[in-house]
Structure formats: structure tokens, C-alpha cells
C-alpha atoms as a PDB file:
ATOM      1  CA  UNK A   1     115.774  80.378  81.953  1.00  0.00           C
ATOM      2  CA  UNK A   2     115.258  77.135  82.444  1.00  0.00           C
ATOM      3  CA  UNK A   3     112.184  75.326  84.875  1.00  0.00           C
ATOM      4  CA  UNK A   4     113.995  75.354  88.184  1.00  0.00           C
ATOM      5  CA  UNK A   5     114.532  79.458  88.122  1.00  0.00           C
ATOM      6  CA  UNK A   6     110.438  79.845  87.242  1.00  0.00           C
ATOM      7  CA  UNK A   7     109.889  77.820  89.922  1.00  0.00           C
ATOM      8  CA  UNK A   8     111.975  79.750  92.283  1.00  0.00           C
ATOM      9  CA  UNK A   9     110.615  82.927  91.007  1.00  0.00           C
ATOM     10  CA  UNK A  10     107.059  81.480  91.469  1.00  0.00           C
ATOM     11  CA  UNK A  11     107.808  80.176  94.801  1.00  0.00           C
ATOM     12  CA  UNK A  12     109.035  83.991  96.253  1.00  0.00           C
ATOM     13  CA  UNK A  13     106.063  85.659  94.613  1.00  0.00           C
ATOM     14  CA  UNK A  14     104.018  83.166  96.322  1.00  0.00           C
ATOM     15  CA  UNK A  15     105.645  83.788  99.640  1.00  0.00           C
ATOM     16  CA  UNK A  16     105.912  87.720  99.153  1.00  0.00           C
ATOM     17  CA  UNK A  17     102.069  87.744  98.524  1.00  0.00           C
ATOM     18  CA  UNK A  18     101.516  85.711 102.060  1.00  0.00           C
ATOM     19  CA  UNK A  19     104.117  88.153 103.826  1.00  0.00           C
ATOM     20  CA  UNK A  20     102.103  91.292 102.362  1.00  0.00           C
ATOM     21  CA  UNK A  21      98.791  89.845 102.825  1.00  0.00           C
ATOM     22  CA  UNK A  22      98.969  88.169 106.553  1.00  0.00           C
ATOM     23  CA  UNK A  23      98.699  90.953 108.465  1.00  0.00           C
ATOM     24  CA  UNK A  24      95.377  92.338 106.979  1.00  0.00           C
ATOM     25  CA  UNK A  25      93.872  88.610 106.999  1.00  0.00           C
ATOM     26  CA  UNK A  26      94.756  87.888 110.680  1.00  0.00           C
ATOM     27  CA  UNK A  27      93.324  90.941 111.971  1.00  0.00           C
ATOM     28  CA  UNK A  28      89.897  90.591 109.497  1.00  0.00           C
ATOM     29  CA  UNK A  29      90.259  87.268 111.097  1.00  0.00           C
ATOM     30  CA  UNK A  30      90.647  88.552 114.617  1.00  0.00           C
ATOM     31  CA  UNK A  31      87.710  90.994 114.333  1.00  0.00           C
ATOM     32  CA  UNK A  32      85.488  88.228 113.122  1.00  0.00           C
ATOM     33  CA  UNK A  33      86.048  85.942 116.062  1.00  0.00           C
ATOM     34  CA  UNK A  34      86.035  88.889 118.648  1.00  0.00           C
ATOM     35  CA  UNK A  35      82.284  89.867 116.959  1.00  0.00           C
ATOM     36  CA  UNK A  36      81.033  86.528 116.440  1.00  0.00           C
ATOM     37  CA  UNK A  37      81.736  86.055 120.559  1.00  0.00           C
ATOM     38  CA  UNK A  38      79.705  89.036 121.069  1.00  0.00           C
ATOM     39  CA  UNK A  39      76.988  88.007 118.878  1.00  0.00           C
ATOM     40  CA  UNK A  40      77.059  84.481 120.219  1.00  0.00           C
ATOM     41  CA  UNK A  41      77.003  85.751 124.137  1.00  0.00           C
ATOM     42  CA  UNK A  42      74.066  88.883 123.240  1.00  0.00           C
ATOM     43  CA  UNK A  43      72.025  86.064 121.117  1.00  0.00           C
ATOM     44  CA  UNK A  44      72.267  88.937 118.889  1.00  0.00           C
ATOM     45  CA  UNK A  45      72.257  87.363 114.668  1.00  0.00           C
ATOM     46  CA  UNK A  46      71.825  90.365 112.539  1.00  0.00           C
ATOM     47  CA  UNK A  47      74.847  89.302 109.603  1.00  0.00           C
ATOM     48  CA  UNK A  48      75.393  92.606 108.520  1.00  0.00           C
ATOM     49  CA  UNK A  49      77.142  93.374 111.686  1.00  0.00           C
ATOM     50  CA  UNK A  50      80.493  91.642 111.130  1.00  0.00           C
ATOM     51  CA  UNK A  51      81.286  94.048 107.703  1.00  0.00           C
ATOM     52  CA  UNK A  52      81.436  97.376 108.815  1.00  0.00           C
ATOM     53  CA  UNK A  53      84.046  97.035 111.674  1.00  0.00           C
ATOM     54  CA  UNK A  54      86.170  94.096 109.594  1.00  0.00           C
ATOM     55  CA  UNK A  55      86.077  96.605 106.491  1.00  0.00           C
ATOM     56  CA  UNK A  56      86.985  99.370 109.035  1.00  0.00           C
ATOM     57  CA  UNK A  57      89.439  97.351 110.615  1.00  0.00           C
ATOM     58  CA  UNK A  58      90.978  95.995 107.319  1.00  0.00           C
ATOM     59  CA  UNK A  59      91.434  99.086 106.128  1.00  0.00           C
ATOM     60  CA  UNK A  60      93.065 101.191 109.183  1.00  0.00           C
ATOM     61  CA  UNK A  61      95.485  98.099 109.019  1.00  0.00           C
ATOM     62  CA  UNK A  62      96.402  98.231 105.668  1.00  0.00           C
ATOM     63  CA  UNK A  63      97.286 102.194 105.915  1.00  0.00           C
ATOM     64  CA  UNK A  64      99.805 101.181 109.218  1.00  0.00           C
ATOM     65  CA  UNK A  65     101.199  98.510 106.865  1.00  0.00           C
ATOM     66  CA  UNK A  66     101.364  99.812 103.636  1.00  0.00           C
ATOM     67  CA  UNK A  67     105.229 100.963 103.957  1.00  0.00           C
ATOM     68  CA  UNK A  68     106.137  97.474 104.867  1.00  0.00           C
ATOM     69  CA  UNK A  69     103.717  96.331 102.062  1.00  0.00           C
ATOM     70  CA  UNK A  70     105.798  98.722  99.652  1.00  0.00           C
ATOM     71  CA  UNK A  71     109.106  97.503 100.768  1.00  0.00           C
ATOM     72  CA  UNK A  72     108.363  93.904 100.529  1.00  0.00           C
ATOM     73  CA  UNK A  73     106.718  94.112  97.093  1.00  0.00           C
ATOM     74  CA  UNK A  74     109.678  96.570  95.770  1.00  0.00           C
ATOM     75  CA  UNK A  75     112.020  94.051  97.038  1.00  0.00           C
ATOM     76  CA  UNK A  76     110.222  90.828  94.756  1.00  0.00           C
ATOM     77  CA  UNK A  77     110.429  93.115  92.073  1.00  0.00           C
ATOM     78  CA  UNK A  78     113.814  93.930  92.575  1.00  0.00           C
ATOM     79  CA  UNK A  79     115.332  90.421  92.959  1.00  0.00           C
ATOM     80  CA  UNK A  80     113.050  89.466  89.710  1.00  0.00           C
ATOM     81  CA  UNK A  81     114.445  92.424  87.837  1.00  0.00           C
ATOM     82  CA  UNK A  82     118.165  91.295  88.783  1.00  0.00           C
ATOM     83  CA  UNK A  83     117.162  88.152  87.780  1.00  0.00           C
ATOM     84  CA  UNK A  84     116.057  89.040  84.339  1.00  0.00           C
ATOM     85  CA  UNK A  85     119.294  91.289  83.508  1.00  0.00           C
ATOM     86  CA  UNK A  86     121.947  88.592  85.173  1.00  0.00           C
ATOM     87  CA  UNK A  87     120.037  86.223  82.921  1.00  0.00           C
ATOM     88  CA  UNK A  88     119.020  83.783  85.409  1.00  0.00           C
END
């Protein structure tokens, strides 16, 4: 195997773990910005109000996504694994 082909594996495991993880970060991000808005237009600053509905939010996210998640990651795996019997 020679440089180029770990750098090409490296480089889709890199983009598979962006593709699987976006989805949960952009709507952890999306909650934050929504809550800090309500916290900045109520004057209200207690900080332990952003975790719960993130976590909440995170979470209900990752259960809609988590086929897509599978299929993605099973998919990396599979390309690697063809990659490993063809030899490079």
C-alpha cells in the first residue's frame, strides 16, 4: 500500500465522519443560537439553560439519523474492506 492509498483512505474517513456528524452539530448549533436569542431578548443569563434542550435536541436527532449514520459508516467500511482484499 503505498502513501497515496493511506491518504485516500484517510481523506474518506475524514469526510465520512463530517457527513455522519453534520447533522447532529448543526442542529446543537441551531438550538444554541435560537436559546441564546431568547436569553439575550428576556435578559435572562442562567448558563445551565442551553444543555438540557441541546442534549434533548442532539439526541432526538441522532435517533432520526442513525439509519443514515449506519449506512454511511457501513459504506467506509465497506470500500476500506475492498480495499484491503483487492490489495490497494
Amino acid at each position: 500500500m503505498t502513501g497515496a492509498e493511506v491518504l485516500d483512505i484517510a481523506s474518506d474517513g475524514i469526510w465520512t465522519l463530517l457527513i455522519v456528524s453534520m447533522p447532529m452539530m448543526l442542529v446543537g448549533l441551531g438550538v444554541g443560537v435560537v436559546i441564546a436569542l431568547f436569553q439575550a431578548l428576556t435578559q435572562i443569563q442562567e448558563m445551565t439553560l442551553v444543555f438540557v434542550p441541546k442534549i434533548v435536541a442532539i439526541f432526538v436527532t441522532m435517533l432520526l439519523i442513525l439509519p443514515f449514520m449506519g449506512a454511511t459508516m457501513a459504506g467506509y467500511m465497506n470500500r476500506v474492506i475492498d480495499m484491503i482484499i483487492v490489495g490497494g
